[in-house]
PDB file of N, CA and C in Angstrom:
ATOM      1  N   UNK A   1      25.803  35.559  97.727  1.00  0.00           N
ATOM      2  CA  UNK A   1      27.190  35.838  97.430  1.00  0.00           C
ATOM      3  C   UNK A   1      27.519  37.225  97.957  1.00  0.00           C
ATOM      4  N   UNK A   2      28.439  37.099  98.708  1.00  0.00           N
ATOM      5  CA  UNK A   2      28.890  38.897  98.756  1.00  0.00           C
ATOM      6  C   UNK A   2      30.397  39.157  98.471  1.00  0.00           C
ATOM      7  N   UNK A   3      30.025  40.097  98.058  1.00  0.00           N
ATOM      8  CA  UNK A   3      31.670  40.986  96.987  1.00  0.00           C
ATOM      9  C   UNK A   3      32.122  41.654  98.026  1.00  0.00           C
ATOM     10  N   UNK A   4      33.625  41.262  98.004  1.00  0.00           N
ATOM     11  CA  UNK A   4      34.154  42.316  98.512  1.00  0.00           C
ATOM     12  C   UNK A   4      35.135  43.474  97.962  1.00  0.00           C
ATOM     13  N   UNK A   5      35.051  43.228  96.419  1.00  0.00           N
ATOM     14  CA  UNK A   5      35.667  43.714  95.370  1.00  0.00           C
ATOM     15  C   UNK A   5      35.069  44.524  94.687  1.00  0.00           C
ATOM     16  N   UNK A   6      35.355  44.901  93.598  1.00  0.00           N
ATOM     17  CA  UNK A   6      35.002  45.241  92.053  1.00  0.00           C
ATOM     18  C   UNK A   6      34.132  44.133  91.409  1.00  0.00           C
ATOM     19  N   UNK A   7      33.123  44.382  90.861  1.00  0.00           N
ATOM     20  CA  UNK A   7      32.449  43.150  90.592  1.00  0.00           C
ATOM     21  C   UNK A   7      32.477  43.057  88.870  1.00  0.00           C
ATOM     22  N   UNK A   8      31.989  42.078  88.320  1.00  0.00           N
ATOM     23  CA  UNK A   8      31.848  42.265  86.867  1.00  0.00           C
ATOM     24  C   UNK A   8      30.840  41.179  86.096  1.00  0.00           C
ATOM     25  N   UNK A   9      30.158  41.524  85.174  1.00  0.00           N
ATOM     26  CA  UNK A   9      29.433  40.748  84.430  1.00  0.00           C
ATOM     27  C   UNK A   9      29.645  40.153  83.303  1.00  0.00           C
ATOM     28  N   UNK A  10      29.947  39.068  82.627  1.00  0.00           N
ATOM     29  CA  UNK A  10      30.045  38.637  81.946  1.00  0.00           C
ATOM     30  C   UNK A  10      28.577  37.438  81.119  1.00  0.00           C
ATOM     31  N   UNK A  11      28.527  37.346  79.910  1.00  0.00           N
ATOM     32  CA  UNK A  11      27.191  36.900  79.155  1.00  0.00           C
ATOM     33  C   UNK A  11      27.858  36.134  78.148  1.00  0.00           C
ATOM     34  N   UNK A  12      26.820  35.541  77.360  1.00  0.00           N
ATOM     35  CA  UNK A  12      27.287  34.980  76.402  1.00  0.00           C
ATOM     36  C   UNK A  12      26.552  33.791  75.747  1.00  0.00           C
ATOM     37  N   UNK A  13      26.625  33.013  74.373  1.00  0.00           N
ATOM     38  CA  UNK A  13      25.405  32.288  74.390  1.00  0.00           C
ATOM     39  C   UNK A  13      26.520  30.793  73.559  1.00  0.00           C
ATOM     40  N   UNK A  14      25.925  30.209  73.113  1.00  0.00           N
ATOM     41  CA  UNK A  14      26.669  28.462  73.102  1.00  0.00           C
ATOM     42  C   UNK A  14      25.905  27.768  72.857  1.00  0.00           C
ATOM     43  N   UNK A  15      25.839  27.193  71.295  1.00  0.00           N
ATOM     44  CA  UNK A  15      25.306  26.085  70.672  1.00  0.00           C
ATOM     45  C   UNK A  15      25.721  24.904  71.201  1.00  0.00           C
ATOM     46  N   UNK A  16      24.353  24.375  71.734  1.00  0.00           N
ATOM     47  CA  UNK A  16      25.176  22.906  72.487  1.00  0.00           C
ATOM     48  C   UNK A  16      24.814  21.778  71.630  1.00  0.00           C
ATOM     49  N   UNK A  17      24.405  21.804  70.567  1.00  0.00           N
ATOM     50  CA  UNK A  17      24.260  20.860  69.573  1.00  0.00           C
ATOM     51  C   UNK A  17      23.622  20.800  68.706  1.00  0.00           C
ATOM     52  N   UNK A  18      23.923  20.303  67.729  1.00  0.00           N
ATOM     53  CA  UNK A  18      22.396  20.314  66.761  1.00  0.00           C
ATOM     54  C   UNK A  18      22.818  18.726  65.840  1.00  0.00           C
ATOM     55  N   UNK A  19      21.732  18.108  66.896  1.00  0.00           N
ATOM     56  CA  UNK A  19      21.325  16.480  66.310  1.00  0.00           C
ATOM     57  C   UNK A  19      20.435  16.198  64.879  1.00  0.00           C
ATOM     58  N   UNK A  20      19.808  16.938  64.757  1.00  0.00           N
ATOM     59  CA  UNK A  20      19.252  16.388  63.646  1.00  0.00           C
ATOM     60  C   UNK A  20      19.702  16.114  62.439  1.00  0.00           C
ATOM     61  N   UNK A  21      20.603  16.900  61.792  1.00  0.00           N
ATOM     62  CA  UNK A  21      21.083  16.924  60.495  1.00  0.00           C
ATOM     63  C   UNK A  21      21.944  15.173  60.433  1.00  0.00           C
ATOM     64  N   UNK A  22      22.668  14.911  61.801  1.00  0.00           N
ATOM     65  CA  UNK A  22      23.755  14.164  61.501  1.00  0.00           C
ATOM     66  C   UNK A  22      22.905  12.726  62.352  1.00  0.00           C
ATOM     67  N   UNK A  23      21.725  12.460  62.820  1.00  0.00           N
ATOM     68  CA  UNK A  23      21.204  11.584  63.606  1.00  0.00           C
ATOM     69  C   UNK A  23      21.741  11.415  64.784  1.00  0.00           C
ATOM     70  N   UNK A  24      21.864  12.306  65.730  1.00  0.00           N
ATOM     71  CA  UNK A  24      22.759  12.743  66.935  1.00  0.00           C
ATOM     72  C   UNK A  24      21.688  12.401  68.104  1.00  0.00           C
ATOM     73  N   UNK A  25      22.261  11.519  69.410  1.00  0.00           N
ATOM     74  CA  UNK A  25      21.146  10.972  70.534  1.00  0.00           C
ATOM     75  C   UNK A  25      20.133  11.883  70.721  1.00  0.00           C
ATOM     76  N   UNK A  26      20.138  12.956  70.990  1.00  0.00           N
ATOM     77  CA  UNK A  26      19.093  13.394  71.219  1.00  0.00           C
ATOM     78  C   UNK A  26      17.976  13.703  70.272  1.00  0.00           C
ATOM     79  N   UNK A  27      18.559  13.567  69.107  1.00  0.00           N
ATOM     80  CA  UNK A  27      17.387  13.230  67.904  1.00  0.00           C
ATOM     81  C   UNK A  27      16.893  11.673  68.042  1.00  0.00           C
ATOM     82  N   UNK A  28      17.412  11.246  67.908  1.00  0.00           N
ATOM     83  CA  UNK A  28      17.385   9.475  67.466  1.00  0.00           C
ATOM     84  C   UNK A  28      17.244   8.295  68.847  1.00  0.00           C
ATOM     85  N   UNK A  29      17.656   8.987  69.686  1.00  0.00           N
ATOM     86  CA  UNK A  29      17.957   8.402  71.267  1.00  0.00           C
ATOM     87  C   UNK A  29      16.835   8.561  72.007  1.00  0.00           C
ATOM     88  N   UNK A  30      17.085   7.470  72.917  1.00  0.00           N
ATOM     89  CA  UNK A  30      15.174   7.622  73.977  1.00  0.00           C
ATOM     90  C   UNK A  30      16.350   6.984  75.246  1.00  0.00           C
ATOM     91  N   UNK A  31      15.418   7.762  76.537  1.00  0.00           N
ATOM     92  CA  UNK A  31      15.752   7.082  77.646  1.00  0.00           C
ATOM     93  C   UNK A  31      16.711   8.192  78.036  1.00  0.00           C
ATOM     94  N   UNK A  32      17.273   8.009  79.150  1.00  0.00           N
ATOM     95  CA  UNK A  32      18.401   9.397  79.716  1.00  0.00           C
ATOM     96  C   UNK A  32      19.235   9.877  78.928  1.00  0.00           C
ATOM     97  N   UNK A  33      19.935  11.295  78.614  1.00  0.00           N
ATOM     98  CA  UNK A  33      20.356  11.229  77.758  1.00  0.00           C
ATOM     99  C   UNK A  33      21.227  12.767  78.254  1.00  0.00           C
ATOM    100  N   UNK A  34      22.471  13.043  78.285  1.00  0.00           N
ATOM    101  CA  UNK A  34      23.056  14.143  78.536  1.00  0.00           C
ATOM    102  C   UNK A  34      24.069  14.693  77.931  1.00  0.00           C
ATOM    103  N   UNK A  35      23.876  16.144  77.864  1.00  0.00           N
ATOM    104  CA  UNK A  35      25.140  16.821  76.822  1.00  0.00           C
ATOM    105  C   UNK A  35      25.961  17.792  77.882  1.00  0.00           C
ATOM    106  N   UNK A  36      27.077  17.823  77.654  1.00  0.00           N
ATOM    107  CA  UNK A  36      28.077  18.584  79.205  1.00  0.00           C
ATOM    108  C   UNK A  36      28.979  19.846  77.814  1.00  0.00           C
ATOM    109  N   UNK A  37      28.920  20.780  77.815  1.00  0.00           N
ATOM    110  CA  UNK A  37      29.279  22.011  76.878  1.00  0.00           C
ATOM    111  C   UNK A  37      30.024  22.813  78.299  1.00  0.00           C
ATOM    112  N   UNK A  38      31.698  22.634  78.122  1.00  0.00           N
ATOM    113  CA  UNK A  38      32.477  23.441  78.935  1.00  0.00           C
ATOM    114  C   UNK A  38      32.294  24.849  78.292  1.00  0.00           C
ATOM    115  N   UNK A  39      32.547  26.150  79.097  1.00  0.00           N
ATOM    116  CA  UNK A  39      32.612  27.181  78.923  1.00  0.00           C
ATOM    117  C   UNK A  39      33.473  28.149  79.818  1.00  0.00           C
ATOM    118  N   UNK A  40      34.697  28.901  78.979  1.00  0.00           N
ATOM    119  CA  UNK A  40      35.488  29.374  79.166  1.00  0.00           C
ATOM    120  C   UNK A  40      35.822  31.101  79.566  1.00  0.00           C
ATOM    121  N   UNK A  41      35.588  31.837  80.696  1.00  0.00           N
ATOM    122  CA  UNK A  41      35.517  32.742  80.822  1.00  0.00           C
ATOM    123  C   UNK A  41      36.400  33.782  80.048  1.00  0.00           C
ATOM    124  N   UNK A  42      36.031  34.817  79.549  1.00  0.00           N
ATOM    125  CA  UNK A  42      37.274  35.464  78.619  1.00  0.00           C
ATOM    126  C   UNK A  42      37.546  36.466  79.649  1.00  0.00           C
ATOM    127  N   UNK A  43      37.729  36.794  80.500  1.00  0.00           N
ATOM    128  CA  UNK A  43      38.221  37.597  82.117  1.00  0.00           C
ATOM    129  C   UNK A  43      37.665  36.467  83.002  1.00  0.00           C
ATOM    130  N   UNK A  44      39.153  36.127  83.743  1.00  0.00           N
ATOM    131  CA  UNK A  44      38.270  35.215  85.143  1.00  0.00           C
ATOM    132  C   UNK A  44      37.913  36.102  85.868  1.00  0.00           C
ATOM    133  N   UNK A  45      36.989  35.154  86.881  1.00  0.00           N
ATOM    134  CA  UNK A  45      36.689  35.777  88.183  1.00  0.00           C
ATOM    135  C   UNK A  45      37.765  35.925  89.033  1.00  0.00           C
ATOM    136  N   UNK A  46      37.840  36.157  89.953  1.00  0.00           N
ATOM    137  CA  UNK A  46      38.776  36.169  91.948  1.00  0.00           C
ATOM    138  C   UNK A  46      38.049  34.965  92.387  1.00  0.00           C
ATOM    139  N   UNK A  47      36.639  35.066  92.430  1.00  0.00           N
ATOM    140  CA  UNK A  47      35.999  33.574  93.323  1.00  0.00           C
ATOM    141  C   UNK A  47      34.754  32.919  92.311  1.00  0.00           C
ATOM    142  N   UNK A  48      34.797  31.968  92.038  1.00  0.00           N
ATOM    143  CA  UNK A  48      33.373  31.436  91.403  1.00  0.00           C
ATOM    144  C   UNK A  48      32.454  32.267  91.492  1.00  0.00           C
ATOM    145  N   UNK A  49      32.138  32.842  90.554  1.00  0.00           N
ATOM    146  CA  UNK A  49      31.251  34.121  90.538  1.00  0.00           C
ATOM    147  C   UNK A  49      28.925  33.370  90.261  1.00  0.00           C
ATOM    148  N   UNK A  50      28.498  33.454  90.591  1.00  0.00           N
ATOM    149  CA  UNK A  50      27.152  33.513  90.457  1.00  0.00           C
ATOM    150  C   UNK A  50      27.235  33.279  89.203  1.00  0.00           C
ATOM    151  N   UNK A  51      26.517  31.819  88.450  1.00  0.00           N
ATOM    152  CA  UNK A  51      25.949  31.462  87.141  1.00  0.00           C
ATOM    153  C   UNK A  51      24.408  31.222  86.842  1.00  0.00           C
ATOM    154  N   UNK A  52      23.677  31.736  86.008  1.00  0.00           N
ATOM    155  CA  UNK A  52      22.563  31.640  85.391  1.00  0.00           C
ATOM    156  C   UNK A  52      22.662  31.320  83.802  1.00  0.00           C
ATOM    157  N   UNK A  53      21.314  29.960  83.669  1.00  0.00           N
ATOM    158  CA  UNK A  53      22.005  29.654  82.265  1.00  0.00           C
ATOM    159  C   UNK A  53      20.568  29.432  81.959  1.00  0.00           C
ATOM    160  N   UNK A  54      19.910  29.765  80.400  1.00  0.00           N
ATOM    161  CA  UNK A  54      19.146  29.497  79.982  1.00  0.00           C
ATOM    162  C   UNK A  54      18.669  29.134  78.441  1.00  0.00           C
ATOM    163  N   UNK A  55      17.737  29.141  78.141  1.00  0.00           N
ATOM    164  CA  UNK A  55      17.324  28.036  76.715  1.00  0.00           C
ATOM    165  C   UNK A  55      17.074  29.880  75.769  1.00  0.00           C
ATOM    166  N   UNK A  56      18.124  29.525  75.001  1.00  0.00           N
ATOM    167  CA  UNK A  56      17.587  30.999  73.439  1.00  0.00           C
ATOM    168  C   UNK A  56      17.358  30.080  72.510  1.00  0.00           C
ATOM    169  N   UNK A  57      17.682  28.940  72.022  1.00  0.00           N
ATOM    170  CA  UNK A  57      16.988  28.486  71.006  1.00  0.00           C
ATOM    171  C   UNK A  57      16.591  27.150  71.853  1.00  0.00           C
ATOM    172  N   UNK A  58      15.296  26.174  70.985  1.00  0.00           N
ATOM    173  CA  UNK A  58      15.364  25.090  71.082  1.00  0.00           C
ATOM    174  C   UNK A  58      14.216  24.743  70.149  1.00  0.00           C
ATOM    175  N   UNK A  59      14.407  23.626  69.417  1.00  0.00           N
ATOM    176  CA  UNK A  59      14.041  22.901  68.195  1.00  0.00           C
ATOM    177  C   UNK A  59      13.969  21.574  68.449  1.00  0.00           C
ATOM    178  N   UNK A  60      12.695  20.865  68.738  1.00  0.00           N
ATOM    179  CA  UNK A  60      11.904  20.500  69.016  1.00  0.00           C
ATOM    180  C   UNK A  60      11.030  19.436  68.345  1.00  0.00           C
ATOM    181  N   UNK A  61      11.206  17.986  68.231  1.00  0.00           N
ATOM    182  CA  UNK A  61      10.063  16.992  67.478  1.00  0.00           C
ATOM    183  C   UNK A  61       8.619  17.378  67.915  1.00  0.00           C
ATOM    184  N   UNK A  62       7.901  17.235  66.987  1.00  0.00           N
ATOM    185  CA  UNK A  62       6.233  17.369  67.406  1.00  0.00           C
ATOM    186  C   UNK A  62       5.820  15.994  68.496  1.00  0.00           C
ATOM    187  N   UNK A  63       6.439  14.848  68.091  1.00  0.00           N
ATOM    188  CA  UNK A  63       5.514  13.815  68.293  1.00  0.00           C
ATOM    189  C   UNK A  63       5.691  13.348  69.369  1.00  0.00           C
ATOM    190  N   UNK A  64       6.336  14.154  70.452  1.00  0.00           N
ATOM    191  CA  UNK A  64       6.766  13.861  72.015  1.00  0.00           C
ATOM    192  C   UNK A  64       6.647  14.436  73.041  1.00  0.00           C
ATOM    193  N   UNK A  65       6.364  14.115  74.096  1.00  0.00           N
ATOM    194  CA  UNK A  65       6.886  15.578  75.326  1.00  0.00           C
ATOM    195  C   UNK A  65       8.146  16.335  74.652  1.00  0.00           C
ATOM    196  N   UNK A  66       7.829  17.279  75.643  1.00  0.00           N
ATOM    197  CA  UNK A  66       9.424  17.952  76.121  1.00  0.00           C
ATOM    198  C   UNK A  66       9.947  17.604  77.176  1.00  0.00           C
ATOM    199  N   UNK A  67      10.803  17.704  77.222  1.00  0.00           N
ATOM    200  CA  UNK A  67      11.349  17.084  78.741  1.00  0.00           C
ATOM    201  C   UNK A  67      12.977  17.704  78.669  1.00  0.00           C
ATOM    202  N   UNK A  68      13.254  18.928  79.215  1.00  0.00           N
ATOM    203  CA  UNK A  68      14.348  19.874  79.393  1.00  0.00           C
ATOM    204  C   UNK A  68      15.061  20.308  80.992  1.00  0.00           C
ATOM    205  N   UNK A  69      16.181  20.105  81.004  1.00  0.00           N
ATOM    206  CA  UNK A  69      16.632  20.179  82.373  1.00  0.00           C
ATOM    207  C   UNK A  69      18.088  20.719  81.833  1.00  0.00           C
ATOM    208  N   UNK A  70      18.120  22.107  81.996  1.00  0.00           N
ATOM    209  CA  UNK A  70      19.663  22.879  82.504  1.00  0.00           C
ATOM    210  C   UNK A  70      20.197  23.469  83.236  1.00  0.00           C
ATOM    211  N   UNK A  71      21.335  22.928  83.893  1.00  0.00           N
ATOM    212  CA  UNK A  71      21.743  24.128  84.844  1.00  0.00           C
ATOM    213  C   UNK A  71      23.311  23.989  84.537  1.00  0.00           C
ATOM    214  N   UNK A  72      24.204  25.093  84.958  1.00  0.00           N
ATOM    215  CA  UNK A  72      25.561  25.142  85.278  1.00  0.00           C
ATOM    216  C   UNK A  72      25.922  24.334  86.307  1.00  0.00           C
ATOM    217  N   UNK A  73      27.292  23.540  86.013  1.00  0.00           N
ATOM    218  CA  UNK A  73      28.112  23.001  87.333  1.00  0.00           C
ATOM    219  C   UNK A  73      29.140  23.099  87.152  1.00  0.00           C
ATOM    220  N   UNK A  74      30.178  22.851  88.037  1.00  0.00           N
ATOM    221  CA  UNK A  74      31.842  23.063  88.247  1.00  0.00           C
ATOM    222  C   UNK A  74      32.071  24.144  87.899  1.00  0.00           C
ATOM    223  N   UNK A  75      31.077  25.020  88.580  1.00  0.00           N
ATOM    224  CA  UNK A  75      31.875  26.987  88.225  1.00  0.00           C
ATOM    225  C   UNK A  75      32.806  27.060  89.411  1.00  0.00           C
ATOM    226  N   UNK A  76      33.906  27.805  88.252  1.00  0.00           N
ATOM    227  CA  UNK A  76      35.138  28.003  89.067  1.00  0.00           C
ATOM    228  C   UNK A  76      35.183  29.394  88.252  1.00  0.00           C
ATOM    229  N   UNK A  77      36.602  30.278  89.022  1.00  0.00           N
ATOM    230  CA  UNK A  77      36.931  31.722  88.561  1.00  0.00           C
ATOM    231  C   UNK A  77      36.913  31.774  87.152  1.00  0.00           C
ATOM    232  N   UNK A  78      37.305  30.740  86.288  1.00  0.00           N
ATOM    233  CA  UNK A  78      37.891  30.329  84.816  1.00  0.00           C
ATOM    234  C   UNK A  78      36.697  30.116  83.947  1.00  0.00           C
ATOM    235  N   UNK A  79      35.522  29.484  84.496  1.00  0.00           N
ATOM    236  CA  UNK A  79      34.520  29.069  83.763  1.00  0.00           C
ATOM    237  C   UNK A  79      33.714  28.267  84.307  1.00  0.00           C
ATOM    238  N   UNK A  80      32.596  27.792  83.545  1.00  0.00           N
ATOM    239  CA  UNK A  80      31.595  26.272  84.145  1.00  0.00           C
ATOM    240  C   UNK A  80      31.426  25.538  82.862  1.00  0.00           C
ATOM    241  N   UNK A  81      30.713  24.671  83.522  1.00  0.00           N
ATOM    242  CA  UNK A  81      30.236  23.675  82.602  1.00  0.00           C
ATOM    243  C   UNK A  81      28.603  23.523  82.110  1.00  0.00           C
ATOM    244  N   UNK A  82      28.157  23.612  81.016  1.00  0.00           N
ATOM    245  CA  UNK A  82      26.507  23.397  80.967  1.00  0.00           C
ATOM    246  C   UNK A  82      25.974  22.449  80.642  1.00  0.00           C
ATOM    247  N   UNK A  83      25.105  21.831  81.287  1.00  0.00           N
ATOM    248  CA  UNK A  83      24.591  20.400  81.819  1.00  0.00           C
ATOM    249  C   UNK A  83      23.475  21.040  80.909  1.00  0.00           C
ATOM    250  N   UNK A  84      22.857  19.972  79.884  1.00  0.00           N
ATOM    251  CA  UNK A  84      21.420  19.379  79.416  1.00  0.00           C
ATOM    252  C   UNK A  84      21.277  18.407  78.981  1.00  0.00           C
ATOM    253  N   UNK A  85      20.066  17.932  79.920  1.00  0.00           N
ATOM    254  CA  UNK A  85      19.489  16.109  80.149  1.00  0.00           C
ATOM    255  C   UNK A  85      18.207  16.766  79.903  1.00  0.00           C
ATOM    256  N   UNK A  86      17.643  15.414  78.382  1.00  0.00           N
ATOM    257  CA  UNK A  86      16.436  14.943  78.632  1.00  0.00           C
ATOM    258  C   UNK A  86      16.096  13.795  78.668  1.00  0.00           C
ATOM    259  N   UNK A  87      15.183  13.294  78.639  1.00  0.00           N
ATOM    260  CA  UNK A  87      14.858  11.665  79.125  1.00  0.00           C
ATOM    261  C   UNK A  87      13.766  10.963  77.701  1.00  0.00           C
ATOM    262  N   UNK A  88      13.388   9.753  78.084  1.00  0.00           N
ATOM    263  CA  UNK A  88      12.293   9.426  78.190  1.00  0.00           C
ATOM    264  C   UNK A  88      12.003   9.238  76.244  1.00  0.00           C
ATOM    265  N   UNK A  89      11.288   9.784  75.154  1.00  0.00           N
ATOM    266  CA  UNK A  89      11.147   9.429  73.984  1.00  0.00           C
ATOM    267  C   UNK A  89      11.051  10.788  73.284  1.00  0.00           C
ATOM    268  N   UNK A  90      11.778  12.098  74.454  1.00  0.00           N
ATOM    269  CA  UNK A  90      11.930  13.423  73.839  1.00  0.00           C
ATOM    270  C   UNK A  90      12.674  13.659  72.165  1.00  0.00           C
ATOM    271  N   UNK A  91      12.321  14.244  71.755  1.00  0.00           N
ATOM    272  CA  UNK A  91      13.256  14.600  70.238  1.00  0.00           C
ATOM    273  C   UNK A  91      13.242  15.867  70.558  1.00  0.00           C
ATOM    274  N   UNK A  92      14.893  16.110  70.237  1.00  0.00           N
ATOM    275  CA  UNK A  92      15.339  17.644  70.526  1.00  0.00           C
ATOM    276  C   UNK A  92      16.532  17.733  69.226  1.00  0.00           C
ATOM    277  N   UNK A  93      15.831  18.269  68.336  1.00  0.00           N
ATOM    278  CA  UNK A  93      16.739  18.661  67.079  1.00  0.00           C
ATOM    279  C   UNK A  93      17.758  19.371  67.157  1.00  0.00           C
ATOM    280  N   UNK A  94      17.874  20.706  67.849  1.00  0.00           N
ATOM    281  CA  UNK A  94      18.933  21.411  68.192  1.00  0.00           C
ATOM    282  C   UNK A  94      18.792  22.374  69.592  1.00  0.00           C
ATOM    283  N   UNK A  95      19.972  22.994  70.115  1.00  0.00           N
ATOM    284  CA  UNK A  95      19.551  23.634  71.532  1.00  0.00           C
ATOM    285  C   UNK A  95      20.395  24.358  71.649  1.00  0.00           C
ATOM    286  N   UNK A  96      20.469  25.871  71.934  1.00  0.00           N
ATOM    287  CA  UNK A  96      21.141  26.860  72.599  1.00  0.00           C
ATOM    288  C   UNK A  96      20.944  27.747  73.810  1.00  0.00           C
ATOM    289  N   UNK A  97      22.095  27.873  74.138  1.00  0.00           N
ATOM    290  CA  UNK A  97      21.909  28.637  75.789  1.00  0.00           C
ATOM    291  C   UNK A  97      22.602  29.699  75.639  1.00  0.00           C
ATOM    292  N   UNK A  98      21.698  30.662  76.681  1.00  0.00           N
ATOM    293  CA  UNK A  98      22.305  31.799  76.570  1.00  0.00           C
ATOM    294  C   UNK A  98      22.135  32.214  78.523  1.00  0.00           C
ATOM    295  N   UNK A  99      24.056  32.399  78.778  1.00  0.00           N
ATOM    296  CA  UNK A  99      24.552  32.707  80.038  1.00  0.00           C
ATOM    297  C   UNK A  99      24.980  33.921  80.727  1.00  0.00           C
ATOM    298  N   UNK A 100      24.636  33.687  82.032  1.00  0.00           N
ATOM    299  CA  UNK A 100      25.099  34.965  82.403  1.00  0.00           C
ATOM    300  C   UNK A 100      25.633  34.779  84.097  1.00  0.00           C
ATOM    301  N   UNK A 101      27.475  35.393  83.995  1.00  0.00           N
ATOM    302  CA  UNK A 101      27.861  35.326  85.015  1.00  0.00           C
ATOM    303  C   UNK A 101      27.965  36.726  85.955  1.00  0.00           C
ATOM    304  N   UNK A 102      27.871  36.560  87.083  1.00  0.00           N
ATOM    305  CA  UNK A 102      28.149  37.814  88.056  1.00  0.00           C
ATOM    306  C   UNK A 102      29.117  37.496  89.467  1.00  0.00           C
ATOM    307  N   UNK A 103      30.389  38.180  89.607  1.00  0.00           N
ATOM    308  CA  UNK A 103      31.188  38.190  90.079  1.00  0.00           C
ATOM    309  C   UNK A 103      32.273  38.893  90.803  1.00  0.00           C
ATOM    310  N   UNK A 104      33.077  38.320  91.155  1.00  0.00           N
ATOM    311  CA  UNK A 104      34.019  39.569  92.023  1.00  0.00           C
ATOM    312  C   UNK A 104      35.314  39.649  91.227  1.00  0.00           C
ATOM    313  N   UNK A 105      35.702  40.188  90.521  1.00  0.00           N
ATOM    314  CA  UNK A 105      37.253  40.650  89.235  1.00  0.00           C
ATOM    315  C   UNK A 105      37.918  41.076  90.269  1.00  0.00           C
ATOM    316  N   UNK A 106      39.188  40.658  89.529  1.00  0.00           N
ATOM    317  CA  UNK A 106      40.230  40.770  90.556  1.00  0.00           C
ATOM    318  C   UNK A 106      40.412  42.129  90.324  1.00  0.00           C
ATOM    319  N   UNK A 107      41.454  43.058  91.544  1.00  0.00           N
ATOM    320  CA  UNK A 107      41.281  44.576  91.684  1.00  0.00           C
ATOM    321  C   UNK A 107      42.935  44.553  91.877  1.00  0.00           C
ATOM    322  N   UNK A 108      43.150  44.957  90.498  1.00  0.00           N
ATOM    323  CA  UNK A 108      44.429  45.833  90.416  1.00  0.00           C
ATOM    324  C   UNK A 108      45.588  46.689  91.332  1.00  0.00           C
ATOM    325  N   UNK A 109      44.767  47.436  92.211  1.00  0.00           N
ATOM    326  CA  UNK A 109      44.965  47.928  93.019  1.00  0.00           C
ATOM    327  C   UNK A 109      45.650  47.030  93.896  1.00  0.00           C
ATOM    328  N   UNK A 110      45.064  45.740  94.227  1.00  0.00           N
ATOM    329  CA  UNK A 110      45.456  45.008  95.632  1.00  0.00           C
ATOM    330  C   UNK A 110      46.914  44.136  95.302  1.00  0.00           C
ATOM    331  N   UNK A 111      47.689  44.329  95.782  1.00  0.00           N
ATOM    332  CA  UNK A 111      48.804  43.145  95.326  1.00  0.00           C
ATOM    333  C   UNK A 111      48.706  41.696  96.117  1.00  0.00           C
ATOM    334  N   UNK A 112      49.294  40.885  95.250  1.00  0.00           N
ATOM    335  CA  UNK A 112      49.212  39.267  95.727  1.00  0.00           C
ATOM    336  C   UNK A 112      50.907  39.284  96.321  1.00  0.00           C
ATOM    337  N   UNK A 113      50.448  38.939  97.783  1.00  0.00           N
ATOM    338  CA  UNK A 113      51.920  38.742  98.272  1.00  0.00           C
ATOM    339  C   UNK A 113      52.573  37.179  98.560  1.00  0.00           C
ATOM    340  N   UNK A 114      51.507  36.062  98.044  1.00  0.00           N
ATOM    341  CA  UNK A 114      51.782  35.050  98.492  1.00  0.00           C
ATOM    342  C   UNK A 114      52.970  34.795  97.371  1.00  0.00           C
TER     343      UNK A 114
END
């Protein structure tokens, strides 16, 4: 990515579920299985800024693999979306992510003449 701006960082973290209490698929569910958690920038970017997304909590059945797959998609200036799929006879009681964007902020200075 290269800036040709002011750049800025933005973080942040997002409970993407917690199945167990209520018997929610990824507790109770086997076979493919996916959760999509939109996320809303509180300053947009100027251009889809660089997303990194990762696991701060996760809670976990004993009696299975793990089987964990996250990444961000549809980042735009405004926000993305966070994708987690597991498969197969995983039990995943609850799961949180914690994100981090890097980007080009719009610059005050410049006026929009369109």
């Amino acid at each position: 990515m290269r800036l040709n701006g002011p750049f800025g960082l933005l973080q942040g973290s997002e409970m993407l579920f917690s199945h167990y209490a209520n018997g929610g698929e990824m507790w109770v569910g086997e076979g493919p299985r996916a959760i999509r958690h939109p996320v809303t920038f509180t300053t947009p970017f100027r251009t889809p800024p660089a997303v990194h997304v990762g696991l701060s909590l996760w809670d976990m059945g004993a009696g299975s693999n793990i089987r964990v797959d996250i990444e961000p998609e549809d980042i735009t200036g405004d926000g993305f979306t966070i994708v987690f799929k597991t498969w197969a006879d995983s039990r995943i009681a609850r799961m949180r992510a914690a994100w981090m964007a890097i980007g080009e902020l719009p610059d005050p200075d410049l006026w929009d003449l369109d």
